[in-house]
C-alpha atoms as a PDB file:
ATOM      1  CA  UNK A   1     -86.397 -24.732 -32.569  1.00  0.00           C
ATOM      2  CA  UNK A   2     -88.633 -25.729 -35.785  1.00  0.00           C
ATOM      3  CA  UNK A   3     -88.419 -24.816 -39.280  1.00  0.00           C
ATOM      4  CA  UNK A   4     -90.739 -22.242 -40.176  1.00  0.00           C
ATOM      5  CA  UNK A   5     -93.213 -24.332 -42.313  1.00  0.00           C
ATOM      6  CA  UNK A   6     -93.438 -20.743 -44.552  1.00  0.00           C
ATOM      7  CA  UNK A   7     -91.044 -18.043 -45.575  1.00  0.00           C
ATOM      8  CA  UNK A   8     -92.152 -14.674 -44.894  1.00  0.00           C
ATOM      9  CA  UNK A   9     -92.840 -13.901 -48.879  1.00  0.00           C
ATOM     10  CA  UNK A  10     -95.445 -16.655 -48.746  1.00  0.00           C
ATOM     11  CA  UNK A  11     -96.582 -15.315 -45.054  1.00  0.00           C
ATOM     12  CA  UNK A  12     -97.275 -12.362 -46.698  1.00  0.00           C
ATOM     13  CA  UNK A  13     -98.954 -13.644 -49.889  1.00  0.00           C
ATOM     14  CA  UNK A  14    -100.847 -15.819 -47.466  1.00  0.00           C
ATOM     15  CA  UNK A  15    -102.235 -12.498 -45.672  1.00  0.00           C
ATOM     16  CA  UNK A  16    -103.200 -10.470 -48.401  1.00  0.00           C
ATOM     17  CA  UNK A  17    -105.664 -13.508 -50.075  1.00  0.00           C
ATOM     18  CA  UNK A  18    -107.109 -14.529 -46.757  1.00  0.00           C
ATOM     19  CA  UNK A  19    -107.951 -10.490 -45.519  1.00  0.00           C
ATOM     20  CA  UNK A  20    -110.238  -9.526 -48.054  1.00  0.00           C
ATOM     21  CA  UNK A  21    -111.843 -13.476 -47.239  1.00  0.00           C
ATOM     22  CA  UNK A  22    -112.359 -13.121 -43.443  1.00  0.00           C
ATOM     23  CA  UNK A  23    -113.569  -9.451 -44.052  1.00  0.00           C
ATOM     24  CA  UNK A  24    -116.235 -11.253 -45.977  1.00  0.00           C
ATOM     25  CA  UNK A  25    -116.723 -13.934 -43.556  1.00  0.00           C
ATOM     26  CA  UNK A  26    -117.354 -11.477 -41.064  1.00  0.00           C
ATOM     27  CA  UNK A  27    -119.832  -9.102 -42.272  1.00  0.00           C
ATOM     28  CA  UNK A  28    -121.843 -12.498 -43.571  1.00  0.00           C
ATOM     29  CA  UNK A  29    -121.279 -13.533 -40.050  1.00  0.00           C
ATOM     30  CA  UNK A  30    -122.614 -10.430 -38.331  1.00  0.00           C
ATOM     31  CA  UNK A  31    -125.402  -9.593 -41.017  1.00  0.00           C
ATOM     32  CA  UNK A  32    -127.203 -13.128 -40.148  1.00  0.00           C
ATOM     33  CA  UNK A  33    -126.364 -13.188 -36.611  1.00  0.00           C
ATOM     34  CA  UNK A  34    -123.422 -16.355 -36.893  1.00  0.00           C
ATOM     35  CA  UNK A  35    -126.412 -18.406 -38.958  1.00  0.00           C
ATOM     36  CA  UNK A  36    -124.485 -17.838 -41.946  1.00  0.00           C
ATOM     37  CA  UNK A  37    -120.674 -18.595 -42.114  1.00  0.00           C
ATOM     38  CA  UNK A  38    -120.235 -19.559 -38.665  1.00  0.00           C
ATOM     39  CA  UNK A  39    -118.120 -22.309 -38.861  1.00  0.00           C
ATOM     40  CA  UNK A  40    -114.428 -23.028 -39.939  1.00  0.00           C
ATOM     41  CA  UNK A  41    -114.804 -26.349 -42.012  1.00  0.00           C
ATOM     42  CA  UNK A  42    -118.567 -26.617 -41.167  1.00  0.00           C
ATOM     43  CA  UNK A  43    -117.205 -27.581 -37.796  1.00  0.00           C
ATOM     44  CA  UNK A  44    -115.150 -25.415 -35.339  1.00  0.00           C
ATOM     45  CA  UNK A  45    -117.884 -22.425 -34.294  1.00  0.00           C
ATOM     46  CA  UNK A  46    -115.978 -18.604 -35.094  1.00  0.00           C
ATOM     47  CA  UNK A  47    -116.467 -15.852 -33.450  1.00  0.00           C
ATOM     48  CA  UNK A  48    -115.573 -11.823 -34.859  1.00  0.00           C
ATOM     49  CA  UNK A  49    -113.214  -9.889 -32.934  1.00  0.00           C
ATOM     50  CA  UNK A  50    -113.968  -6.170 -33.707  1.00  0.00           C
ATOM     51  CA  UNK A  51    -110.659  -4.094 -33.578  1.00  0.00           C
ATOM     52  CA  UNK A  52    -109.493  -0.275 -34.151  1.00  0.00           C
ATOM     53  CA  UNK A  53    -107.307  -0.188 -36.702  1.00  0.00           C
ATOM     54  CA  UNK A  54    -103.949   0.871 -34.972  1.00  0.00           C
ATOM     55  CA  UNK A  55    -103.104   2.964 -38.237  1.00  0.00           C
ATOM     56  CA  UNK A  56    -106.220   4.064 -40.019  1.00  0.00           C
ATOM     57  CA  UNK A  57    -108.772   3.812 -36.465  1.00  0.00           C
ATOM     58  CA  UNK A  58    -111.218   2.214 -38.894  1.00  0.00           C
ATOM     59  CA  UNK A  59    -113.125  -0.645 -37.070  1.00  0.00           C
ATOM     60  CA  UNK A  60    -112.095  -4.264 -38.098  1.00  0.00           C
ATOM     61  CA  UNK A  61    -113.831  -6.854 -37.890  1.00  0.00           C
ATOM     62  CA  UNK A  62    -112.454 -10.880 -37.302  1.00  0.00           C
ATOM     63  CA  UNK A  63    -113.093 -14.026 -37.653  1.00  0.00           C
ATOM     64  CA  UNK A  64    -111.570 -15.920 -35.162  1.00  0.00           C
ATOM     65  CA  UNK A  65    -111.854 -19.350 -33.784  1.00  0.00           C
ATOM     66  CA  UNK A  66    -114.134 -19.513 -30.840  1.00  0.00           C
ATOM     67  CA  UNK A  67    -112.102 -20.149 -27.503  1.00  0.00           C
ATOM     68  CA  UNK A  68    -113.792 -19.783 -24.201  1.00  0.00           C
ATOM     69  CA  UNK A  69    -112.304 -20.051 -21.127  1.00  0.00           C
ATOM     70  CA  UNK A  70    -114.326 -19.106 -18.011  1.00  0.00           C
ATOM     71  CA  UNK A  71    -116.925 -17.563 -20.013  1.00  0.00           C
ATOM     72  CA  UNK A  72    -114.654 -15.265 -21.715  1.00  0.00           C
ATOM     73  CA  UNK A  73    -113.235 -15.517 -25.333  1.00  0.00           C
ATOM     74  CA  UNK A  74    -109.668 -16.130 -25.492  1.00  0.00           C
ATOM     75  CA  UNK A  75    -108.121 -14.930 -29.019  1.00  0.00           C
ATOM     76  CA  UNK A  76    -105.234 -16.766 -30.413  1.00  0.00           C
ATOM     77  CA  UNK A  77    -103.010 -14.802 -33.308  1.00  0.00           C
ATOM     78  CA  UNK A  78    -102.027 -18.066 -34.934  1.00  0.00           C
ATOM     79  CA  UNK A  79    -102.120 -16.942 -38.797  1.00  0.00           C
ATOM     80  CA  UNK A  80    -101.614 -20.606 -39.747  1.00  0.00           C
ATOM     81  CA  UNK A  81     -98.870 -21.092 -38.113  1.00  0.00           C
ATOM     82  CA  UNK A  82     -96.929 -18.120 -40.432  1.00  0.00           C
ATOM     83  CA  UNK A  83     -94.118 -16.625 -39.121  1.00  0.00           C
ATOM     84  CA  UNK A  84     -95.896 -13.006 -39.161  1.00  0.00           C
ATOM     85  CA  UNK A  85     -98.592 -11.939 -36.555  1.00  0.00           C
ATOM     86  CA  UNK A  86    -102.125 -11.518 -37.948  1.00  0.00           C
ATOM     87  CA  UNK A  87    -103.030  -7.515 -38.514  1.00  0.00           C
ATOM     88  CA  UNK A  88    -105.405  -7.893 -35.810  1.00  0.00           C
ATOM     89  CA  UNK A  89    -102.274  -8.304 -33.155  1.00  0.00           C
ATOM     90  CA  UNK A  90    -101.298  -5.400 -33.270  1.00  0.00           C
ATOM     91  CA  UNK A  91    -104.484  -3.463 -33.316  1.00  0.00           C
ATOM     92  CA  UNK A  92    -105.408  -5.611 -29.781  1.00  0.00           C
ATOM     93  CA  UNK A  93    -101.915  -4.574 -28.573  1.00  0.00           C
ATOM     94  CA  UNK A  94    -102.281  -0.677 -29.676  1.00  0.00           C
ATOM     95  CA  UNK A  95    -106.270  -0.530 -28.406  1.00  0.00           C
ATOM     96  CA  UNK A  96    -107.101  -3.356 -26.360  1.00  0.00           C
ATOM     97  CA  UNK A  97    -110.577  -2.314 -25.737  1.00  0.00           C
ATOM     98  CA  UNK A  98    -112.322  -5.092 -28.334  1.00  0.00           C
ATOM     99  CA  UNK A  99    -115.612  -6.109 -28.699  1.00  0.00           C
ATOM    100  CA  UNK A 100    -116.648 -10.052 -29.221  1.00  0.00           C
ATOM    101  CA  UNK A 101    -119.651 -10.884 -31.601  1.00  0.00           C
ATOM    102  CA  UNK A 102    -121.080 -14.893 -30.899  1.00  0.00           C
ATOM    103  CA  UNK A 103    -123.736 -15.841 -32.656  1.00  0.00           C
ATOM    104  CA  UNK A 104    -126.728 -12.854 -32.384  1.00  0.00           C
ATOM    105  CA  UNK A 105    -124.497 -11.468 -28.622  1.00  0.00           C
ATOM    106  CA  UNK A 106    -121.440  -8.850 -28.940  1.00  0.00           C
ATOM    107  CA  UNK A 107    -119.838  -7.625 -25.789  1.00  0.00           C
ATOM    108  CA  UNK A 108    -117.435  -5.128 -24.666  1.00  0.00           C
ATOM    109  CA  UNK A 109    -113.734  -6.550 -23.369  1.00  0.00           C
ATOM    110  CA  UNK A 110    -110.358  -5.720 -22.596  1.00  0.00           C
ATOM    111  CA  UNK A 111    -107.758  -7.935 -23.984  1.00  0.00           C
ATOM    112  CA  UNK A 112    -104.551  -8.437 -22.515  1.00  0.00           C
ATOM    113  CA  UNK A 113    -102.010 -10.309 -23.601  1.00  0.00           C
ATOM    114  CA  UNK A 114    -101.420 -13.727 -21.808  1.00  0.00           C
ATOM    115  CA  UNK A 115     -98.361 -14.543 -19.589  1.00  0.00           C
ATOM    116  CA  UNK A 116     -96.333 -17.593 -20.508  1.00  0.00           C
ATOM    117  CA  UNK A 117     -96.992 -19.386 -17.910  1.00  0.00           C
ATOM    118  CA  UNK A 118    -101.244 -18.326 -18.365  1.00  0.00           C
ATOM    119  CA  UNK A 119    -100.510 -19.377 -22.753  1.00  0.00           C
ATOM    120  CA  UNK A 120     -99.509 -23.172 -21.057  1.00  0.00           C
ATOM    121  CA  UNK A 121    -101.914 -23.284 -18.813  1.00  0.00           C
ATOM    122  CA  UNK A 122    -104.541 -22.234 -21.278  1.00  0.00           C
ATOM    123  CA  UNK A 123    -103.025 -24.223 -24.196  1.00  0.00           C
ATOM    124  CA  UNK A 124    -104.813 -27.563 -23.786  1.00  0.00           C
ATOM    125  CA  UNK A 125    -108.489 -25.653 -23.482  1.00  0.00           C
ATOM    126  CA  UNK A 126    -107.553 -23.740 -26.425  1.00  0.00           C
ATOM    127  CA  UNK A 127    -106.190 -26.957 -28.539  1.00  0.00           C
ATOM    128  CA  UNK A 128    -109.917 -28.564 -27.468  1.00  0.00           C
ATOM    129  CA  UNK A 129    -111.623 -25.866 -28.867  1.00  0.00           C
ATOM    130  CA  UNK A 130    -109.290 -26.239 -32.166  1.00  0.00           C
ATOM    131  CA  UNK A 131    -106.708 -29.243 -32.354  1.00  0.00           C
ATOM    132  CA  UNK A 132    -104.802 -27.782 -35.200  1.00  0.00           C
ATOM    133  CA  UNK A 133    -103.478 -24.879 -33.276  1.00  0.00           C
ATOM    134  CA  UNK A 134    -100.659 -27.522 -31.633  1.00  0.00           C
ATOM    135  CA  UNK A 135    -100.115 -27.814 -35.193  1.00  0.00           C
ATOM    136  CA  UNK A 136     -99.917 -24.084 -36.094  1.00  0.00           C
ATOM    137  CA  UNK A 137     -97.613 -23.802 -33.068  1.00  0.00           C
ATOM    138  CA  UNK A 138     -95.325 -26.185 -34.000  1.00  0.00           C
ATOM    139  CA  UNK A 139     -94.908 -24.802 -37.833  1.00  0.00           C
ATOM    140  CA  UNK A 140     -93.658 -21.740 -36.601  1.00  0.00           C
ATOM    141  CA  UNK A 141     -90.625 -20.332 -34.249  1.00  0.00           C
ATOM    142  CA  UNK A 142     -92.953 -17.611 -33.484  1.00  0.00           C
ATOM    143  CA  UNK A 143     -94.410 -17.968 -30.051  1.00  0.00           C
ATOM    144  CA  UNK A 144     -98.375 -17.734 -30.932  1.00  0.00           C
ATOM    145  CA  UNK A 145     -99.592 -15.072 -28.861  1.00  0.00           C
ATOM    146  CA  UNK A 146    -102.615 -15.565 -26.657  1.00  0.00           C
ATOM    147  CA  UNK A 147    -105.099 -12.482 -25.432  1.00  0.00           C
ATOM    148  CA  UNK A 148    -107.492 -13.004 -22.377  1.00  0.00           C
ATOM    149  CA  UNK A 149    -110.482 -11.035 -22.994  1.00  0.00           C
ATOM    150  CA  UNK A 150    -112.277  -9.777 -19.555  1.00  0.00           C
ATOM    151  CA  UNK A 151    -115.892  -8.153 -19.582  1.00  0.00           C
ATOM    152  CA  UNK A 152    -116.294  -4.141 -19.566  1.00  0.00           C
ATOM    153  CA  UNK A 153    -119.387  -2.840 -18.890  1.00  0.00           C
ATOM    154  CA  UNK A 154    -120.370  -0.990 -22.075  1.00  0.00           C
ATOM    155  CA  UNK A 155    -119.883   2.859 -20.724  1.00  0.00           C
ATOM    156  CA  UNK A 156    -116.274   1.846 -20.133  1.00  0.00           C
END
């Protein structure tokens, strides 16, 4: 099993800089439709996942890298590679009614959390979509958790 690349005092030094960033990555992102701040290194296309808060049933909002599979987004709690789970985990896990904002287009899904054997299958799509995940995975003992969003219809 690997090293963790970060111990969990830097994990969590690590989370509370880059929250207050992706909140304002996201509202940029959904004020100009994914014009503005829509990339991760001007390259990999994000998309926000929009969450209940599990403790304070605020709505949270995302950015994530965009992963598609089959037409629906696939969410991957990497964190970097840290040994903790993003916040957004366990919102997902508590209420996995979501909704998925690309570009100008949010939608209504339910996440569930993929299988083993679905995460390996999956794993090369998601790696094309973002090669550095494999790297993220490999930095960590944790076993990156994987959610495969399906449609709702919007009453739902």
């Amino acid at each position: 099993m690997a090293k963790e690349a970060f111990s969990l005092n830097k994990a969590k030094r690590i989370k509370k800089v880059v929250g207050p960033i992706s909140s304002l990555n996201a509202f940029i992102y959904k004020l100009s439709n994914g014009r503005l701040w829509g990339r991760v290194s001007g390259k990999y296309p994000i998309m926000i996942l929009s969450t209940t808060g599990r403790k304070s049933k605020k709505l949270r909002h995302i950015p994530l890298i965009k992963v598609i599979d089959n037409n629906c987004p696939i969410l991957v709690a990497s964190m970097g590679g840290s040994p903790l789970n993003p916040s957004w985990f366990y919102n997902v896990v508590n209420e996995p009614r979501v909704h998925v904002q690309i570009g100008k287009e949010k939608k209504p899904y339910l996440a569930r959390r993929a299988s083993e054997k679905e995460k390996t299958q999956l794993w090369p799509t998601i790696c094309s979509f973002y090669p550095d995940y494999q790297t993220y995975q490999e930095r960590t003992q944790r076993n990156i958790p994987v959610f495969i969003c399906a449609p709702l219809n919007n009453n739902e």
